[in-house]
C-alpha atoms as a PDB file:
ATOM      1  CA  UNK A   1       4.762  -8.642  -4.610  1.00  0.00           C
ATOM      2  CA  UNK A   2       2.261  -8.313  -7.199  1.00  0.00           C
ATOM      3  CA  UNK A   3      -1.491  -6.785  -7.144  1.00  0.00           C
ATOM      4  CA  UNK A   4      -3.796  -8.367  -9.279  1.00  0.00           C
ATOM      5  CA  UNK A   5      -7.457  -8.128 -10.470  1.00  0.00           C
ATOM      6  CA  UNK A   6      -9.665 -11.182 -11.717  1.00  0.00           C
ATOM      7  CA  UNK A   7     -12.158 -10.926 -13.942  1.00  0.00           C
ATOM      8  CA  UNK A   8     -15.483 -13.066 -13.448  1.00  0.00           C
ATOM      9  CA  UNK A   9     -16.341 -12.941 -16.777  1.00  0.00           C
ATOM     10  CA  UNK A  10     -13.794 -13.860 -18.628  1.00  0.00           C
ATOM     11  CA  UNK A  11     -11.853 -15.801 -16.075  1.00  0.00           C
ATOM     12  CA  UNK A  12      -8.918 -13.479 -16.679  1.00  0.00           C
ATOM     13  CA  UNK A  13      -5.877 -12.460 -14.261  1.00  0.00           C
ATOM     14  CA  UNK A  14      -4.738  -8.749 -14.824  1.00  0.00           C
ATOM     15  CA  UNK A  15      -1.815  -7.556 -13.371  1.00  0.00           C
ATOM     16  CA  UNK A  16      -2.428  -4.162 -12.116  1.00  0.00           C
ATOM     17  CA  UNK A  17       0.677  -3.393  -9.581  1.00  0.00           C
ATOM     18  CA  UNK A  18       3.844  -4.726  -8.616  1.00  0.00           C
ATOM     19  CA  UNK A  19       5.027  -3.373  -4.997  1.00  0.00           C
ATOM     20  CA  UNK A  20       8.487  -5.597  -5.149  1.00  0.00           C
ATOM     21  CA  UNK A  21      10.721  -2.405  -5.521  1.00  0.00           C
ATOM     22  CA  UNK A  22       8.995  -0.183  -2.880  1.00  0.00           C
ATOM     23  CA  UNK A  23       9.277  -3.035  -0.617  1.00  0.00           C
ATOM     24  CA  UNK A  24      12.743  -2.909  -1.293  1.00  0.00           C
ATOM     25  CA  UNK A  25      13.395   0.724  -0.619  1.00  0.00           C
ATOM     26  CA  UNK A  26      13.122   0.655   3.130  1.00  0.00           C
ATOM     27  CA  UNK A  27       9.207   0.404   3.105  1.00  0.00           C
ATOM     28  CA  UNK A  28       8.021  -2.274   6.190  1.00  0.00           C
ATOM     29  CA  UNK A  29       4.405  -2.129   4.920  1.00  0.00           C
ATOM     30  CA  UNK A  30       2.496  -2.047   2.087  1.00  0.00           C
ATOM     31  CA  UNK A  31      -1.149  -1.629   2.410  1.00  0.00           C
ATOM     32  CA  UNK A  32      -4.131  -1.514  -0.302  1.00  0.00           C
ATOM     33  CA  UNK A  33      -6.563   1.006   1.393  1.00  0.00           C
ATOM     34  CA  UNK A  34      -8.807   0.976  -1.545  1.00  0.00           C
ATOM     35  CA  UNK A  35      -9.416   2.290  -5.441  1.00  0.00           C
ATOM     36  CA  UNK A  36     -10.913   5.614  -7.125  1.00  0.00           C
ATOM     37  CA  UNK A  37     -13.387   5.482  -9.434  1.00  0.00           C
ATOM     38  CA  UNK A  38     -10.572   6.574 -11.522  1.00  0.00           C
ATOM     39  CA  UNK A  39      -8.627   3.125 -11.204  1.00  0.00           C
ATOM     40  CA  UNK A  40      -6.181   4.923  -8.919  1.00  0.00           C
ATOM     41  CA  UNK A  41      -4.585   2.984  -5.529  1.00  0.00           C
ATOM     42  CA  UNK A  42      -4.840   4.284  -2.517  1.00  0.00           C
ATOM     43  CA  UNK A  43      -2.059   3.030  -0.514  1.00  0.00           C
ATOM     44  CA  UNK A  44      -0.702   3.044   2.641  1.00  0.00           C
ATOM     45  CA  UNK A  45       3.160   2.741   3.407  1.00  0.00           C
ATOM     46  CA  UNK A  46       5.003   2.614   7.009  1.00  0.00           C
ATOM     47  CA  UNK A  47       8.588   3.621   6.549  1.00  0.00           C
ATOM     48  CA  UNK A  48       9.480   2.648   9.992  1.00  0.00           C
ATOM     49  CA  UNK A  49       8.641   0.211  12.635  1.00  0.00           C
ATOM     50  CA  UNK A  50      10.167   2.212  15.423  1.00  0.00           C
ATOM     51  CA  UNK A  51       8.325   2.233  19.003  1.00  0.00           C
ATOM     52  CA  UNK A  52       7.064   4.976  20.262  1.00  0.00           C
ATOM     53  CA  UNK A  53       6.953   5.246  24.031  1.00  0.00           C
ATOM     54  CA  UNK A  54       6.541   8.862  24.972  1.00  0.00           C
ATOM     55  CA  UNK A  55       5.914  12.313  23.430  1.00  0.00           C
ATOM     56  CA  UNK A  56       5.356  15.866  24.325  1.00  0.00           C
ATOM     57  CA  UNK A  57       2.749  18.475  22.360  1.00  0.00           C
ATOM     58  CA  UNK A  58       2.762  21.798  22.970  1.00  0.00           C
ATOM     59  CA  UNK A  59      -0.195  23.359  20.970  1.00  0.00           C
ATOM     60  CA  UNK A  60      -0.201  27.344  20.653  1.00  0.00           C
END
């Protein structure tokens, strides 16, 4: 599953990611959150699509 950026100007398509092999490695999610200013992704990955139905917290 690739990412991809378009430019307006030129009419160009960039590649920029490709999330094919962390899909792959157990990953049920994949989610662009956003870029830096940088050019860096921020990403957001759910390793498991377990239900959750009750839990405890004991705070000290």
């Amino acid at each position: 599953m690739p990412l991809s950026r378009y430019d307006t100007r030129s009419g160009r398509v960039e590649s920029v990611a490709e999330f094919s092999d962390v899909l792959k490695s157990g990953v049920d999610r994949c989610a662009l959150y956003g870029i830096t200013p940088g050019g860096e992704l921020i990403l957001g990955l759910n390793r498991s699509a377990s239900d959750l139905f009750a839990v405890e917290v004991n705070f000290y």
